[in-house]
Protein backbone atom coordinates (compact mmCIF):
# COMPACT_ATOMS: atom_id res chain seq x y z
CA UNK A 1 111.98 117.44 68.95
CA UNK A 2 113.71 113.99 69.73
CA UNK A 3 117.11 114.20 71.81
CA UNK A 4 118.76 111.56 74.06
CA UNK A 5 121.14 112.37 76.85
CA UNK A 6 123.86 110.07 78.19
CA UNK A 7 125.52 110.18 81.57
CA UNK A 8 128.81 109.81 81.79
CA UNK A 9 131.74 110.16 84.88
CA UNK A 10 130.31 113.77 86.05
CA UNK A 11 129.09 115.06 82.60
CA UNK A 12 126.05 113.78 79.99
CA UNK A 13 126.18 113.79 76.71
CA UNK A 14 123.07 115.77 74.67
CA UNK A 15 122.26 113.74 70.97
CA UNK A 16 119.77 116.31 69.46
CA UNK A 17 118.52 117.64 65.94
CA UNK A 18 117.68 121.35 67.55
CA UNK A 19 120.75 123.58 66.23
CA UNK A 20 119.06 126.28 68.34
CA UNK A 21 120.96 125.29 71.93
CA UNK A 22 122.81 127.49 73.50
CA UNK A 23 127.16 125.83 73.56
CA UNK A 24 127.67 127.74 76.49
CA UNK A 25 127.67 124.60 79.14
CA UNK A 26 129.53 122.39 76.90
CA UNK A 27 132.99 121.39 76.83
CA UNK A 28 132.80 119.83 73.44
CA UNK A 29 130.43 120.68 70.48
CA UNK A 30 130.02 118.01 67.56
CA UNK A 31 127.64 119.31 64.39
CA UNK A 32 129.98 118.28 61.14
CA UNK A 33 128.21 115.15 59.72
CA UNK A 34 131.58 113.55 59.22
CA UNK A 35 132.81 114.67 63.19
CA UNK A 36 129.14 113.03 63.84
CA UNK A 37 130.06 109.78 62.18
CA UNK A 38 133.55 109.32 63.42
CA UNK A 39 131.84 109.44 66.99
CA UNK A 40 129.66 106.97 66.50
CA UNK A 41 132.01 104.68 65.71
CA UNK A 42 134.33 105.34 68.04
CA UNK A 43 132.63 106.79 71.04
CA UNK A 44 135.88 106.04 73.41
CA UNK A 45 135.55 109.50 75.38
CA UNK A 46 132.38 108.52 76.64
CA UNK A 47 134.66 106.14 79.17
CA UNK A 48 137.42 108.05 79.75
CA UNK A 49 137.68 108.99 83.12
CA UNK A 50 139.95 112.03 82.44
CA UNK A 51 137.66 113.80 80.47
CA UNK A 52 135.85 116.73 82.04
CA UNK A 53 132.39 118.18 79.99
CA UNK A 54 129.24 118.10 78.57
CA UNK A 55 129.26 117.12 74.99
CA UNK A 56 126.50 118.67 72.45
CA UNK A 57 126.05 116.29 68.91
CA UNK A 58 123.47 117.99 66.87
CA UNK A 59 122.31 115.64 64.36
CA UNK A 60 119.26 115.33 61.99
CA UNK A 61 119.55 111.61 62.43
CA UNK A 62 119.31 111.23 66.34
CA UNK A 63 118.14 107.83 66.32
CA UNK A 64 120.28 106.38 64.24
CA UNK A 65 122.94 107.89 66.21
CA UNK A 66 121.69 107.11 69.39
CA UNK A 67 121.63 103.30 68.38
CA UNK A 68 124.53 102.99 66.98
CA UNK A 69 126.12 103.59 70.65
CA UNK A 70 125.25 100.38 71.51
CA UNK A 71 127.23 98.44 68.54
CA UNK A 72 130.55 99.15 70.28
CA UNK A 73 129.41 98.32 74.04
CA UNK A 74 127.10 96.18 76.07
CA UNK A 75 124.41 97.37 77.11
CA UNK A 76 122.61 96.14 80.36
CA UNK A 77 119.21 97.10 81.33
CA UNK A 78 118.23 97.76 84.84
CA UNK A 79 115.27 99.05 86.84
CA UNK A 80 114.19 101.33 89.89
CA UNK A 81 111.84 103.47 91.90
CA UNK A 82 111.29 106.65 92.88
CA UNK A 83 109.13 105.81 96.03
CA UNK A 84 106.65 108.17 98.10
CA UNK A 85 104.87 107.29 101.22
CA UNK A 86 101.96 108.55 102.53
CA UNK A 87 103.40 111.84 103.55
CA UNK A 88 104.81 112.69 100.26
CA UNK A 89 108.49 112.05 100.77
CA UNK A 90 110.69 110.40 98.51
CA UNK A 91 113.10 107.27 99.52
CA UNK A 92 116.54 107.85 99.13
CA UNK A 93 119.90 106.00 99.67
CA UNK A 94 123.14 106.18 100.30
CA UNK A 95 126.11 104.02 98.80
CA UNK A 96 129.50 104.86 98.49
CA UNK A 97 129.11 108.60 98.96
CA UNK A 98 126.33 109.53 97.20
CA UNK A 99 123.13 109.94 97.55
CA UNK A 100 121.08 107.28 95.08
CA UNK A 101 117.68 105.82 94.51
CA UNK A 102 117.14 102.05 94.62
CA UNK A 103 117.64 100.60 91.28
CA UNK A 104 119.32 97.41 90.34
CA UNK A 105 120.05 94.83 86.87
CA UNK A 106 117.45 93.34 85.93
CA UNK A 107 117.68 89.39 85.82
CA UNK A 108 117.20 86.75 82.98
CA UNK A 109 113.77 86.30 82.26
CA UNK A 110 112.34 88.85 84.82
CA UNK A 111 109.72 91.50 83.43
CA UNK A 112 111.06 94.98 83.99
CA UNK A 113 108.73 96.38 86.58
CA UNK A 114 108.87 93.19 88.41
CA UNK A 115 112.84 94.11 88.93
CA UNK A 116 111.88 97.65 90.27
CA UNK A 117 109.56 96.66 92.47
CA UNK A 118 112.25 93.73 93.36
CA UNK A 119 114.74 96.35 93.84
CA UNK A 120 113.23 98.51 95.73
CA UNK A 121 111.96 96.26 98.32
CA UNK A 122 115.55 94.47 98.57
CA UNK A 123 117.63 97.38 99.07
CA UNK A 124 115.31 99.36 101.25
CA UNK A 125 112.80 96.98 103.04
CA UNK A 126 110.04 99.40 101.86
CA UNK A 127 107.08 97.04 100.73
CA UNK A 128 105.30 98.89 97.74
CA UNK A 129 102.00 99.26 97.12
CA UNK A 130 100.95 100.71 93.97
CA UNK A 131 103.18 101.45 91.09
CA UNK A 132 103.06 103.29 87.73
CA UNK A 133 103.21 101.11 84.63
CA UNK A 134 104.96 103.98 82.69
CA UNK A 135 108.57 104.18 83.05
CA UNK A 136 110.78 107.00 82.07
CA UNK A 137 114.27 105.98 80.83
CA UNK A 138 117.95 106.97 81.55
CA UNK A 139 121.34 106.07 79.98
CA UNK A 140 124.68 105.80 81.66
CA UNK A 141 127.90 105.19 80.11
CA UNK A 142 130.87 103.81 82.07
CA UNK A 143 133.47 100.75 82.28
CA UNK A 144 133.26 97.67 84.25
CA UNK A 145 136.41 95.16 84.80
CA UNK A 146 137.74 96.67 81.35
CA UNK A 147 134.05 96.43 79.15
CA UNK A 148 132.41 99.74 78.03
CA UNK A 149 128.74 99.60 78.93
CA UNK A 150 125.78 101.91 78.58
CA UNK A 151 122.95 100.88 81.32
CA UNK A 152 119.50 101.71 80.71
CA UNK A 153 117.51 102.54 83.60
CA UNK A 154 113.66 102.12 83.65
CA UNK A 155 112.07 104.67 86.55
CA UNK A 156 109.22 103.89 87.97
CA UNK A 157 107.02 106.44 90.18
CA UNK A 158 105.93 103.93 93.48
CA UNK A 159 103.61 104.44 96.14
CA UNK A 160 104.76 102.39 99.36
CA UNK A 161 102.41 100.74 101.88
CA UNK A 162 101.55 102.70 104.62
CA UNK A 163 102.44 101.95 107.89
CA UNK A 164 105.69 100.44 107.46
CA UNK A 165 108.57 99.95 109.85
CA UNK A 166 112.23 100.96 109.89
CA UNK A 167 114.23 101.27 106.91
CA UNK A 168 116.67 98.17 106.44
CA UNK A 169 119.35 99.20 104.32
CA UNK A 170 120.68 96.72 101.75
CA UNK A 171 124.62 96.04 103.57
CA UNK A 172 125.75 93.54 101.11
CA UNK A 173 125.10 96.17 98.07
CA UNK A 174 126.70 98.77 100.29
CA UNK A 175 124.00 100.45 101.15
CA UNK A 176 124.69 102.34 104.38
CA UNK A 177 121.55 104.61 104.68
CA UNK A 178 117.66 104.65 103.36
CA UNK A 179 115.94 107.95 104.15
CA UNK A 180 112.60 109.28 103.27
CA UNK A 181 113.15 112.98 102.44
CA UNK A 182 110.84 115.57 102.00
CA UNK A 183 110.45 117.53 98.76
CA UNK A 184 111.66 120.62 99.89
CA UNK A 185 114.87 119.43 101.64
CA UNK A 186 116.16 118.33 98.30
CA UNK A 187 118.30 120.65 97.21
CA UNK A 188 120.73 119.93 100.11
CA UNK A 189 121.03 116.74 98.56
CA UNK A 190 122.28 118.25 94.95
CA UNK A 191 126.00 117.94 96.09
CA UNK A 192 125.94 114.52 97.42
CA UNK A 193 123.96 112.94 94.31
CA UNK A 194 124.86 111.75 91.02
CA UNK A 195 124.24 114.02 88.34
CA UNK A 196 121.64 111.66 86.61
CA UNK A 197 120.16 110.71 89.74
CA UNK A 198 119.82 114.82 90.22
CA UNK A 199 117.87 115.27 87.34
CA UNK A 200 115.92 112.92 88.32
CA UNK A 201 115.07 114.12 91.64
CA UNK A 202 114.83 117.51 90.44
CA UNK A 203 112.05 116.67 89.19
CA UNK A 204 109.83 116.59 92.17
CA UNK A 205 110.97 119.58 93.65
């Protein structure tokens, strides 16, 4: 059953045709065709910053409304890693309070897993060595110097080269710390990281 699910401040929003989920973790439920429509053309609580909640849209047509996000915003495509080395621990950073993986905008011209790869290596120093050619994707709404923007994010799953040296975190990008952590020490994490960037991680627990 096709859904999409949009980040946005704290909260995601769920775009799915199954009328079977639970509303109990939802601040905001959207089923009447008409509600559905009047959202999609004017999805302005998506970037407002006051708004606390999960929002459910059950739809039959969850592509359509899906892509019809992006009429009213600009949408910028980026690209990152989730990294292992040899031990089995993942690469994480830290910017601005939060725990993060490396990702980053991918530039004019540039192939998408070229970018992650790019990314990865830029913010972290960590060379990589083999890399999987099947992304997963992620979508982020939020506002930049006054334009609404949802980011896709391509994920890649990375292997780095063994035998690497220290960490050099990416300054400029304020990037204070690059860590590898172990699997089972993520959950201390879970505070500290993004909500998107949880789910994410949550995944190789």
């Amino acid at each position: 059953m096709k859904s999409y699910k949009l980040f946005f401040n704290e909260s995601y929003l769920l775009i799915t045709s199954d009328s079977t989920i639970s509303e109990v973790d939802f601040a905001k439920v959207i089923t009447d065709e008409e509600a559905v429509f009047d959202f999609r053309v004017n999805p302005l609580v998506l970037f407002d910053s006051n708004f606390k909640g999960n929002i459910l849209l059950v739809t039959p047509h969850v592509e359509e409304t899906f892509e019809s996000l992006f009429d009213t915003v600009e949408g910028i495509v980026a690209a990152g890693g989730v990294v292992k080395n040899d031990k089995g621990e993942l690469l994480l950073i830290y910017r601005r309070g939060y725990w993060d993986l490396p990702k980053g905008k991918v530039e004019k011209g540039e192939k998408i897993i070229n970018a992650a790869k790019r990314e990865v290596e830029e913010e972290t120093g960590v060379k990589v060595e083999d890399i999987n050619t099947e992304p997963f994707l992620t979508y982020h709404c939020y506002t930049l110097k006054g334009k609404k923007c949802i980011k896709e994010t391509h994920w890649y799953d990375m292997v780095a080269q063994p035998n690497q040296g220290d960490l050099v975190p990416q300054l400029e990008e304020d990037i204070e710390v690059a860590a590898w952590v172990k699997p089972t020490d993520l959950k201390q994490y879970k505070t500290t990281a993004y909500p998107l960037i949880w789910e994410i991680l949550s995944r190789y627990l």
